[in-house]
PDB file of N, CA and C in Angstrom:
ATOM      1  N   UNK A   1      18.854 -29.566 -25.363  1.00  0.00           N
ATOM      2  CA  UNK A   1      19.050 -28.464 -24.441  1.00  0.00           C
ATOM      3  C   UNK A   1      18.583 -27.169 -25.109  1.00  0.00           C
ATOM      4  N   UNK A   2      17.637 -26.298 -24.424  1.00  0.00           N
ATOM      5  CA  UNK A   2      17.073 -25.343 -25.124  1.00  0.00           C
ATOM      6  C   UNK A   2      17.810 -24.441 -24.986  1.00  0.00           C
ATOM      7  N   UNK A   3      17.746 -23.243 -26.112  1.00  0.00           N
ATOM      8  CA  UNK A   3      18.220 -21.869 -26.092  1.00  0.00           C
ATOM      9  C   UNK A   3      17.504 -20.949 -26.131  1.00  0.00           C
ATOM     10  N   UNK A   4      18.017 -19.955 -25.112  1.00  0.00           N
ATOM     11  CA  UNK A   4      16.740 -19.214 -24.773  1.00  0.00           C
ATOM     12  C   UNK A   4      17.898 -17.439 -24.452  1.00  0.00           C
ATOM     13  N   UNK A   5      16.752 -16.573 -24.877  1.00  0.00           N
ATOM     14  CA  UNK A   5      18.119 -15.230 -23.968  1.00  0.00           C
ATOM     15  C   UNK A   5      16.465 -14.815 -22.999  1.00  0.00           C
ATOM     16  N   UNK A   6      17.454 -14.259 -21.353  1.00  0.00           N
ATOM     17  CA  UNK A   6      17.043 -14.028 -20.385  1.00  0.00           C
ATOM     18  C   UNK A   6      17.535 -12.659 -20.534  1.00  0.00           C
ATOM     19  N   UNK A   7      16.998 -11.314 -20.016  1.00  0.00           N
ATOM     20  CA  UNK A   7      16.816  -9.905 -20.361  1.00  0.00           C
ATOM     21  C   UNK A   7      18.448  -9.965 -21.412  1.00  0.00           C
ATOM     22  N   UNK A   8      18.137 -10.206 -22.568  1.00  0.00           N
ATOM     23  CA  UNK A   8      19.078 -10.238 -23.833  1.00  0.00           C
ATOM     24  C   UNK A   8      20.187 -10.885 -23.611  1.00  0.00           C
ATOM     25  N   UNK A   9      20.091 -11.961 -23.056  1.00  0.00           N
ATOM     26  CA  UNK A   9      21.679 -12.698 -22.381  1.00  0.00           C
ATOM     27  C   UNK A   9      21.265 -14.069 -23.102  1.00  0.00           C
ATOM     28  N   UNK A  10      22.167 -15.042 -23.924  1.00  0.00           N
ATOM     29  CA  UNK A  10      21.646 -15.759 -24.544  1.00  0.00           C
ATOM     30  C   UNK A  10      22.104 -16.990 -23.675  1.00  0.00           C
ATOM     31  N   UNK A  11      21.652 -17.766 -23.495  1.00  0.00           N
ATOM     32  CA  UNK A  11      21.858 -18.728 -22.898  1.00  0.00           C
ATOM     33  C   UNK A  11      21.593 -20.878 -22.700  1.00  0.00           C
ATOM     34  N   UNK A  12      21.327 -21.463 -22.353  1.00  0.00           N
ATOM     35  CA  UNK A  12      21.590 -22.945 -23.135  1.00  0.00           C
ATOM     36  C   UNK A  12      21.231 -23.474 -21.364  1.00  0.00           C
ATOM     37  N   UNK A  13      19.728 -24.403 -21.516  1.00  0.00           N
ATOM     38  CA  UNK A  13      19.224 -24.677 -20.318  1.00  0.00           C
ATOM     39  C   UNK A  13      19.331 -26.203 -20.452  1.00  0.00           C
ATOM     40  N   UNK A  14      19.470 -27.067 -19.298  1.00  0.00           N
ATOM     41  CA  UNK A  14      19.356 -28.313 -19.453  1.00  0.00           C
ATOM     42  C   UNK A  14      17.572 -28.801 -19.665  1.00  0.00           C
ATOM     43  N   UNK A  15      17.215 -29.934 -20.688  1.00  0.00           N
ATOM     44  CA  UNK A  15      16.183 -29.982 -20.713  1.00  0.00           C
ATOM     45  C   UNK A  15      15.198 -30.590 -19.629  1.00  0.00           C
ATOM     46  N   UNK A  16      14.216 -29.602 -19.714  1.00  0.00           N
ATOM     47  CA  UNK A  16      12.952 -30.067 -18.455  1.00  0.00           C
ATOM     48  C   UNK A  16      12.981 -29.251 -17.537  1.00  0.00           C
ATOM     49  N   UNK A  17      13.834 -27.685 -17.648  1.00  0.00           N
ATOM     50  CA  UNK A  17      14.353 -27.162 -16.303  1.00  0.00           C
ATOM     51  C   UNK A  17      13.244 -25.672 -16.780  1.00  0.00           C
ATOM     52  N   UNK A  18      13.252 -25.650 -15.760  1.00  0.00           N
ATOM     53  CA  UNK A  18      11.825 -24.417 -15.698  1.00  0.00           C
ATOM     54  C   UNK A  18      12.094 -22.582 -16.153  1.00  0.00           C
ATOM     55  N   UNK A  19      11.538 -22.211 -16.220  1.00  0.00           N
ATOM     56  CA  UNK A  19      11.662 -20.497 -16.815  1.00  0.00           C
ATOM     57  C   UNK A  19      13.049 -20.198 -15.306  1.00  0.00           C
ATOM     58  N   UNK A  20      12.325 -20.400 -14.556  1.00  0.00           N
ATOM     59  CA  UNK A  20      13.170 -19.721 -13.043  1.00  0.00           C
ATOM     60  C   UNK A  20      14.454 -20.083 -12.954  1.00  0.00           C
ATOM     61  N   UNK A  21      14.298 -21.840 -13.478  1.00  0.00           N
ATOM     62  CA  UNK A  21      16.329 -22.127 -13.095  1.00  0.00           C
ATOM     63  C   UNK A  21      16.452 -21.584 -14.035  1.00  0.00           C
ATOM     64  N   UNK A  22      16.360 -21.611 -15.249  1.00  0.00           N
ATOM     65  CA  UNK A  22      16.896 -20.611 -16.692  1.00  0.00           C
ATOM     66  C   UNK A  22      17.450 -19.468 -16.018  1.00  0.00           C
ATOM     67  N   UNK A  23      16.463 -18.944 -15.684  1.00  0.00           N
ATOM     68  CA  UNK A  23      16.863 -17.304 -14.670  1.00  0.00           C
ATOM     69  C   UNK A  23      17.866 -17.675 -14.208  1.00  0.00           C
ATOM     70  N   UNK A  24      18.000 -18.169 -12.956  1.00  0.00           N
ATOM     71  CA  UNK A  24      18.783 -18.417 -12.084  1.00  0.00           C
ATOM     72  C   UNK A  24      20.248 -18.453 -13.116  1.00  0.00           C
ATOM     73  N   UNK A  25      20.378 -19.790 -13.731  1.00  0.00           N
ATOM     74  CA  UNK A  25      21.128 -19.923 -14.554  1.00  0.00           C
ATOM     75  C   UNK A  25      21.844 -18.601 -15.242  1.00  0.00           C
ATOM     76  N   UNK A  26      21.433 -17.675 -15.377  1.00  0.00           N
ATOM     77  CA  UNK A  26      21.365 -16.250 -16.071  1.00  0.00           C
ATOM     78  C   UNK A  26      22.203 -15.373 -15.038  1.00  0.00           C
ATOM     79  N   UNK A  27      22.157 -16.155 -14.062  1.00  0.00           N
ATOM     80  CA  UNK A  27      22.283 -14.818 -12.755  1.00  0.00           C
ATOM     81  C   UNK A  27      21.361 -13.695 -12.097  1.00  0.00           C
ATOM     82  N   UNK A  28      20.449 -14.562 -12.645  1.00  0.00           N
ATOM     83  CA  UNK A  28      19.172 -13.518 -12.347  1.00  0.00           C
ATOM     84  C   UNK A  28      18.395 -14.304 -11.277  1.00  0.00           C
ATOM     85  N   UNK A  29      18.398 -12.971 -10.700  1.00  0.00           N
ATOM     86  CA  UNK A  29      17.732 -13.213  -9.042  1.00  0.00           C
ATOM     87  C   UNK A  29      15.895 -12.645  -8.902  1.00  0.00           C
ATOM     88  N   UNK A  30      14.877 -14.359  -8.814  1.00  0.00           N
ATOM     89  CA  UNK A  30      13.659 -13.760  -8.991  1.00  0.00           C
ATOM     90  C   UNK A  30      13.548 -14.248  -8.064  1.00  0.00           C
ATOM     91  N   UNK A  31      12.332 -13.375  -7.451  1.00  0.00           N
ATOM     92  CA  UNK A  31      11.914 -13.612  -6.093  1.00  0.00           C
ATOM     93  C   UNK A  31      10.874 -14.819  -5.873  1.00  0.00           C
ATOM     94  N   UNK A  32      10.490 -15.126  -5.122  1.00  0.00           N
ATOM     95  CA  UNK A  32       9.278 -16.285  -4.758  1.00  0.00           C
ATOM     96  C   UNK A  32       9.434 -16.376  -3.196  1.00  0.00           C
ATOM     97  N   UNK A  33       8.509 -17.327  -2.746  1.00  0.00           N
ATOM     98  CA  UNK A  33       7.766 -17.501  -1.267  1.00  0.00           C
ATOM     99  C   UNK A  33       7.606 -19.054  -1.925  1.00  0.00           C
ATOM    100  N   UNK A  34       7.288 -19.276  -2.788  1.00  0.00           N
ATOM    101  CA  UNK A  34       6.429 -20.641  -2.539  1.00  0.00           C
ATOM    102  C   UNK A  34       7.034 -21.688  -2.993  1.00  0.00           C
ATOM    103  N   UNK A  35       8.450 -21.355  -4.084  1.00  0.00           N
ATOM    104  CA  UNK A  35       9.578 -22.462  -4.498  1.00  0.00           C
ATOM    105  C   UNK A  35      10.541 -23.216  -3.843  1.00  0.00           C
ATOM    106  N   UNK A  36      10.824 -24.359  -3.702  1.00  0.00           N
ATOM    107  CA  UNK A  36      11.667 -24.598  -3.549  1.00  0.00           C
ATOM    108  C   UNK A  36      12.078 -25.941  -4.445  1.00  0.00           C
ATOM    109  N   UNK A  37      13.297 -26.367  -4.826  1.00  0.00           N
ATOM    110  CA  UNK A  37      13.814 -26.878  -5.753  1.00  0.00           C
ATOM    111  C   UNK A  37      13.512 -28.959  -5.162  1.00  0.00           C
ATOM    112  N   UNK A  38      13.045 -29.127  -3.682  1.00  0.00           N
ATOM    113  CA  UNK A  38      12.648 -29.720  -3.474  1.00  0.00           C
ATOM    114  C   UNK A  38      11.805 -30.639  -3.536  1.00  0.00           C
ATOM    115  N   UNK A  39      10.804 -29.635  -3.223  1.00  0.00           N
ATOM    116  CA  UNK A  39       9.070 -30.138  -3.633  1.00  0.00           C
ATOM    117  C   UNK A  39       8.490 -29.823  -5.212  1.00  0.00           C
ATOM    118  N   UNK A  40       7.499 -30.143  -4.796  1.00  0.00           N
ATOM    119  CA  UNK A  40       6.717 -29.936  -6.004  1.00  0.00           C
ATOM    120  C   UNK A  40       5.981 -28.746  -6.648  1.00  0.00           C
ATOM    121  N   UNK A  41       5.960 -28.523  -7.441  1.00  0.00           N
ATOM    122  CA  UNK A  41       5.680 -26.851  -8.099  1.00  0.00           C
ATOM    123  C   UNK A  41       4.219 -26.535  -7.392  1.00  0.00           C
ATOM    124  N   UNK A  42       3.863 -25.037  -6.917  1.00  0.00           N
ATOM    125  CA  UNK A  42       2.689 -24.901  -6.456  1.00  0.00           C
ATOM    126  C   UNK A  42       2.346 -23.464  -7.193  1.00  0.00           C
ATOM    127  N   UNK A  43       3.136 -23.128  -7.443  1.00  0.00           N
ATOM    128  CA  UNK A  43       2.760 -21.380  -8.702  1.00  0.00           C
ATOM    129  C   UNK A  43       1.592 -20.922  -7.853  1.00  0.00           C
ATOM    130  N   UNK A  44       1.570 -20.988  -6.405  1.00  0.00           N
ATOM    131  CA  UNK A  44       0.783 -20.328  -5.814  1.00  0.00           C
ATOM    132  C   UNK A  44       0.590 -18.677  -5.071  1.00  0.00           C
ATOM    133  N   UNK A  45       2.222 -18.306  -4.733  1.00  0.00           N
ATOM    134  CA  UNK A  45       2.522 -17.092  -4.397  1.00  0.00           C
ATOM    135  C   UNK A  45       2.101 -15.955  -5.751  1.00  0.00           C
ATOM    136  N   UNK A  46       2.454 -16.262  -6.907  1.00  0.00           N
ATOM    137  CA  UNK A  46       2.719 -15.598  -8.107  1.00  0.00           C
ATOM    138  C   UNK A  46       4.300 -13.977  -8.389  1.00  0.00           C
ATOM    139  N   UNK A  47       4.699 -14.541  -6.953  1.00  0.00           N
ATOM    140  CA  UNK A  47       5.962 -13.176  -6.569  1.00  0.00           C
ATOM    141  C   UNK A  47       6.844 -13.944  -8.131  1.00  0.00           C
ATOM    142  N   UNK A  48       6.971 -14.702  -8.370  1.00  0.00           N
ATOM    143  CA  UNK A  48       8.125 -15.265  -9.853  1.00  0.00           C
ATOM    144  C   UNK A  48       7.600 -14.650 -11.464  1.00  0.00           C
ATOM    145  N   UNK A  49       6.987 -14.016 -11.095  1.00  0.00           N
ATOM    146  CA  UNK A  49       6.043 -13.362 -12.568  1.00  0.00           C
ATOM    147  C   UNK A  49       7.309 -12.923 -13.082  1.00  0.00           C
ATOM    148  N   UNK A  50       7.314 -13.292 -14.455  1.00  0.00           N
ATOM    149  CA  UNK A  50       8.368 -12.781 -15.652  1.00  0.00           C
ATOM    150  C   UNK A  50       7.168 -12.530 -17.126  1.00  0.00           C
ATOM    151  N   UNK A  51       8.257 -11.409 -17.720  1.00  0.00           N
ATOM    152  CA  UNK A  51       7.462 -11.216 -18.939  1.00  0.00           C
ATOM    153  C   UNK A  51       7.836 -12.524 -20.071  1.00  0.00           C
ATOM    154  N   UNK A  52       6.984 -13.253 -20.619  1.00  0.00           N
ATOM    155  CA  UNK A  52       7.598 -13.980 -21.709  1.00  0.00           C
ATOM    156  C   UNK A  52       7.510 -13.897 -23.256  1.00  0.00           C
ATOM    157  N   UNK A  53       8.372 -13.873 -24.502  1.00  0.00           N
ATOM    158  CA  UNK A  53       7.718 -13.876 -25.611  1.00  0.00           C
ATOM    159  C   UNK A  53       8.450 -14.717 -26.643  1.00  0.00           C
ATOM    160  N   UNK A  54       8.144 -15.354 -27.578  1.00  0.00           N
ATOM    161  CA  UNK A  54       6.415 -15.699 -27.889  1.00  0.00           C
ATOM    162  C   UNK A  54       5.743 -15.851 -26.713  1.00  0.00           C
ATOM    163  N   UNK A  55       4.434 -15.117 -26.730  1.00  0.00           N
ATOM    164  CA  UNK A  55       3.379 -16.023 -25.149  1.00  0.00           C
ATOM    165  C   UNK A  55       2.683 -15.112 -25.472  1.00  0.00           C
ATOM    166  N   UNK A  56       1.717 -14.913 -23.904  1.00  0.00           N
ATOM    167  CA  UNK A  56       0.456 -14.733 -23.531  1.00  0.00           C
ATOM    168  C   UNK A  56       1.064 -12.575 -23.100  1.00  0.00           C
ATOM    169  N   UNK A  57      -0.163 -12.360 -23.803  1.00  0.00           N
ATOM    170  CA  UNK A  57       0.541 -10.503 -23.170  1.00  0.00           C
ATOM    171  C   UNK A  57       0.377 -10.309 -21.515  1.00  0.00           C
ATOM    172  N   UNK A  58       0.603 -11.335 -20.804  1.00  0.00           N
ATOM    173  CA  UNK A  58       0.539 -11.254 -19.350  1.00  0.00           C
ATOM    174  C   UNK A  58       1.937 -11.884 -18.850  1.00  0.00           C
ATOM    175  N   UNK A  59       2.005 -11.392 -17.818  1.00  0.00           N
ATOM    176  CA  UNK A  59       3.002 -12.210 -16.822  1.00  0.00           C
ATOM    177  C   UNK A  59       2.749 -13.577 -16.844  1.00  0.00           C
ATOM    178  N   UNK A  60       4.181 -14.449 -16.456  1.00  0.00           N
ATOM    179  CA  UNK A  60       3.831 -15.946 -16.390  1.00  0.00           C
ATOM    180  C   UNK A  60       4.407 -16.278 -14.746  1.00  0.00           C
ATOM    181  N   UNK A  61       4.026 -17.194 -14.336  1.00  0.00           N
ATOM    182  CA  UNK A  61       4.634 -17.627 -12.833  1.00  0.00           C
ATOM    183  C   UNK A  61       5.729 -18.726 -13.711  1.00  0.00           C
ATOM    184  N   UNK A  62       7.295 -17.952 -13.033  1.00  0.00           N
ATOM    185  CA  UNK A  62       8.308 -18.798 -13.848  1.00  0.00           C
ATOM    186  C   UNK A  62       8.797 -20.284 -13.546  1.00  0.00           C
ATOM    187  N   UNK A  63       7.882 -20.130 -11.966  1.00  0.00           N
ATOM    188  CA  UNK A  63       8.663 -21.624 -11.481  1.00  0.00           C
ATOM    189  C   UNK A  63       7.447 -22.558 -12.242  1.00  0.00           C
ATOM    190  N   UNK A  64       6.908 -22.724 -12.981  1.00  0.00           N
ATOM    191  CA  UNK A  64       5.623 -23.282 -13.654  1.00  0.00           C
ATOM    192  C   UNK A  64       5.674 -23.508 -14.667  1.00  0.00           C
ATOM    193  N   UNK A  65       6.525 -22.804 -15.517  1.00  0.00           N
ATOM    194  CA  UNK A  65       6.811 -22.927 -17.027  1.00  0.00           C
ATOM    195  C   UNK A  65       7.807 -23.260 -17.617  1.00  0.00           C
ATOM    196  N   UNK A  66       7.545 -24.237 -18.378  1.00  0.00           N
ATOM    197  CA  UNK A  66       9.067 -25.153 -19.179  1.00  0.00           C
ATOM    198  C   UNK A  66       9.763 -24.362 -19.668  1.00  0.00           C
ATOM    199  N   UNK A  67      10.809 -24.005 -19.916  1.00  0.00           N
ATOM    200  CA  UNK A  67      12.214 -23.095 -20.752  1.00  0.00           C
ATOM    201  C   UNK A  67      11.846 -23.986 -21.843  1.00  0.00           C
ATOM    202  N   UNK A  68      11.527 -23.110 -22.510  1.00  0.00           N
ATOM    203  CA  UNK A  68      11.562 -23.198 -24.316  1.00  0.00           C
ATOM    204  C   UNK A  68      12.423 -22.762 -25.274  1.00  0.00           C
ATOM    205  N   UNK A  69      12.850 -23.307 -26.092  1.00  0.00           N
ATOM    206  CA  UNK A  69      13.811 -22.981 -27.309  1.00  0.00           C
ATOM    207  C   UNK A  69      13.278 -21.646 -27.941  1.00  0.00           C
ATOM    208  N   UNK A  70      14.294 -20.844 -27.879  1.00  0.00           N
ATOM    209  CA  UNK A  70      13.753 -19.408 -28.727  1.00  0.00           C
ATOM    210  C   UNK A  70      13.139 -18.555 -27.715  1.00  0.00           C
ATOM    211  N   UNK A  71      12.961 -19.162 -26.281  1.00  0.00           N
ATOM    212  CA  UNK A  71      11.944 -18.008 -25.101  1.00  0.00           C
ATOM    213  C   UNK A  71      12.997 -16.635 -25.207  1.00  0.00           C
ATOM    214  N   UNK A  72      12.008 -15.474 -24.733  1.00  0.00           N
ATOM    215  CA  UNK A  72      12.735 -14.696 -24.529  1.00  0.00           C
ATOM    216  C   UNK A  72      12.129 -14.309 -23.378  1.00  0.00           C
ATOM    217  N   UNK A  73      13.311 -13.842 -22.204  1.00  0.00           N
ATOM    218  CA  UNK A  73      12.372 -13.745 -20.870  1.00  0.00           C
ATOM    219  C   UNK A  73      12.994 -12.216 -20.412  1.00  0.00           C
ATOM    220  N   UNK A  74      11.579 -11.854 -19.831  1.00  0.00           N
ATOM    221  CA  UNK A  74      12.091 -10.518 -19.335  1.00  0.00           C
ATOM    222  C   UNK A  74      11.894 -10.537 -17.905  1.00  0.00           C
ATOM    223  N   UNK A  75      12.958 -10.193 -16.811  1.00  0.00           N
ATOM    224  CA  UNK A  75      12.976 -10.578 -15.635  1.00  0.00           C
ATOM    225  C   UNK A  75      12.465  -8.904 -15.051  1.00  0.00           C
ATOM    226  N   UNK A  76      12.359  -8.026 -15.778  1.00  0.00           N
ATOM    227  CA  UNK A  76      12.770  -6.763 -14.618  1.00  0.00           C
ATOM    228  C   UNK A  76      11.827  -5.625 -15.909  1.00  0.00           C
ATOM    229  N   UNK A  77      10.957  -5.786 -16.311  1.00  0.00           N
ATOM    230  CA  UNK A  77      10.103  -4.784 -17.519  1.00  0.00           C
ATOM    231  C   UNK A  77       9.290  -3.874 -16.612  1.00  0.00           C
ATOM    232  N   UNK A  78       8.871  -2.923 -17.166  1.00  0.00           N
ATOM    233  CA  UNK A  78       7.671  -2.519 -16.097  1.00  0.00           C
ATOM    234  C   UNK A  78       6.055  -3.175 -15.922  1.00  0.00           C
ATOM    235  N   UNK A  79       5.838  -4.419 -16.895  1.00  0.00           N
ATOM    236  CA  UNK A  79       4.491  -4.931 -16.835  1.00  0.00           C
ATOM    237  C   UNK A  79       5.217  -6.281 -15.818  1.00  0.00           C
ATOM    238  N   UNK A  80       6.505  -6.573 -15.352  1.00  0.00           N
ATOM    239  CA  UNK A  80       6.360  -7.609 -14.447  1.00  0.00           C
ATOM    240  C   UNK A  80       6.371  -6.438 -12.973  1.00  0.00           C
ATOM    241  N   UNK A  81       7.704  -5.571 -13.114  1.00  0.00           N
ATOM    242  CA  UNK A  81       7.570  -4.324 -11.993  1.00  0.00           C
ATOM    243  C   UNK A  81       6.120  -4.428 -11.492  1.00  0.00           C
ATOM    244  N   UNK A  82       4.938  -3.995 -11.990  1.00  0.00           N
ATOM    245  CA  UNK A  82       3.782  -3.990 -11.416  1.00  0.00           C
ATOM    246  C   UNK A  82       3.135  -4.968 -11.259  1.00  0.00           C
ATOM    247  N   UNK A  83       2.939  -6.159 -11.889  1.00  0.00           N
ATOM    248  CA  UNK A  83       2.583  -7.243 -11.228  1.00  0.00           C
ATOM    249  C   UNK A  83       3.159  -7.671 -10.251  1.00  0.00           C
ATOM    250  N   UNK A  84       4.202  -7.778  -9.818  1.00  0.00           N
ATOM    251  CA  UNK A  84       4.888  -8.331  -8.773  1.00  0.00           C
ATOM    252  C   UNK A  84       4.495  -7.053  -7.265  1.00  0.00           C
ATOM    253  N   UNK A  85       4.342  -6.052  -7.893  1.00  0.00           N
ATOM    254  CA  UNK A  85       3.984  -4.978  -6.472  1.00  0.00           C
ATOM    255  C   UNK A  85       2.390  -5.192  -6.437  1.00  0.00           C
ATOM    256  N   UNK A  86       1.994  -5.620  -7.249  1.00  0.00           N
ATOM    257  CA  UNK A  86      -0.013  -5.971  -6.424  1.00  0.00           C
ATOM    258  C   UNK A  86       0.156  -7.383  -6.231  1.00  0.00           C
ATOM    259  N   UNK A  87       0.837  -8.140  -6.324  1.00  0.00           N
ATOM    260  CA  UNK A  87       0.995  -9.517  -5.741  1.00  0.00           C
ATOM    261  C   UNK A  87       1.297  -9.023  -4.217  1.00  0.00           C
ATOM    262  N   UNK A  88       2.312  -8.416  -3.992  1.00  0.00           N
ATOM    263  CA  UNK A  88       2.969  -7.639  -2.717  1.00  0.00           C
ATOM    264  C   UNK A  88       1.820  -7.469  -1.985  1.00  0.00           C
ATOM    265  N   UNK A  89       1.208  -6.569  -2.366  1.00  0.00           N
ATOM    266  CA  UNK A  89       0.493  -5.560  -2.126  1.00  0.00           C
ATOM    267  C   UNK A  89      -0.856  -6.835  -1.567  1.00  0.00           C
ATOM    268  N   UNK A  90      -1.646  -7.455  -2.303  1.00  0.00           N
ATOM    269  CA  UNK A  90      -2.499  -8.651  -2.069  1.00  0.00           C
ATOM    270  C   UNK A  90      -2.220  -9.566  -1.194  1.00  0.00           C
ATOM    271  N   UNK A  91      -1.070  -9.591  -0.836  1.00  0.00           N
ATOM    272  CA  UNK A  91      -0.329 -11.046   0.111  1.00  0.00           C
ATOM    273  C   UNK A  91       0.047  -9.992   1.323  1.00  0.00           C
ATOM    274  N   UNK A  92      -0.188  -8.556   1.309  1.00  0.00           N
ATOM    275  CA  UNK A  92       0.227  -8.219   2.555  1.00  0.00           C
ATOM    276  C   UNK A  92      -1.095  -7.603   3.215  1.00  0.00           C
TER     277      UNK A  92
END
């Protein structure tokens, strides 16, 4: 079971469970259009963008990415703030 802190909240995910339930798990409320816990992952909307680190200096689509031991996730930064408003902004 990985350990991970979500905006500095440390927390303990069951394994195989994605950046988003982590969130969730956290109490953290991320948005999406295209998830549901049902089907199958489509990381097609991109509205779930979280900052991650260790990673890539970009946003990640969270319902897409494994919860990793040691992640640190940022749900609410200003480099996801603006990705998530030209996603908006593109889809409207």
């Amino acid at each position: 079971m990985p350990k991970l802190k979500v905006d500095g909240v440390e927390i303990e995910v069951p394994a195989g469970a994605t950046v988003l339930q982590a969130c969730e798990l956290a109490g953290k409320e991320i948005p999406r259009f295209c998830y549901h816990e049902r089907l199958s992952i489509a990381g097609n909307c991109r509205m779930c963008l979280v900052e991650v680190k260790p990673g890539p200096p970009k946003p990640q689509a969270s319902c897409a990415l494994p919860a990793a031991e040691n992640q640190e996730i940022f749900t609410n930064s200003p480099m996801v703030k603006n990705a998530r408003e030209g996603v908006m902004e593109f889809l409207l």
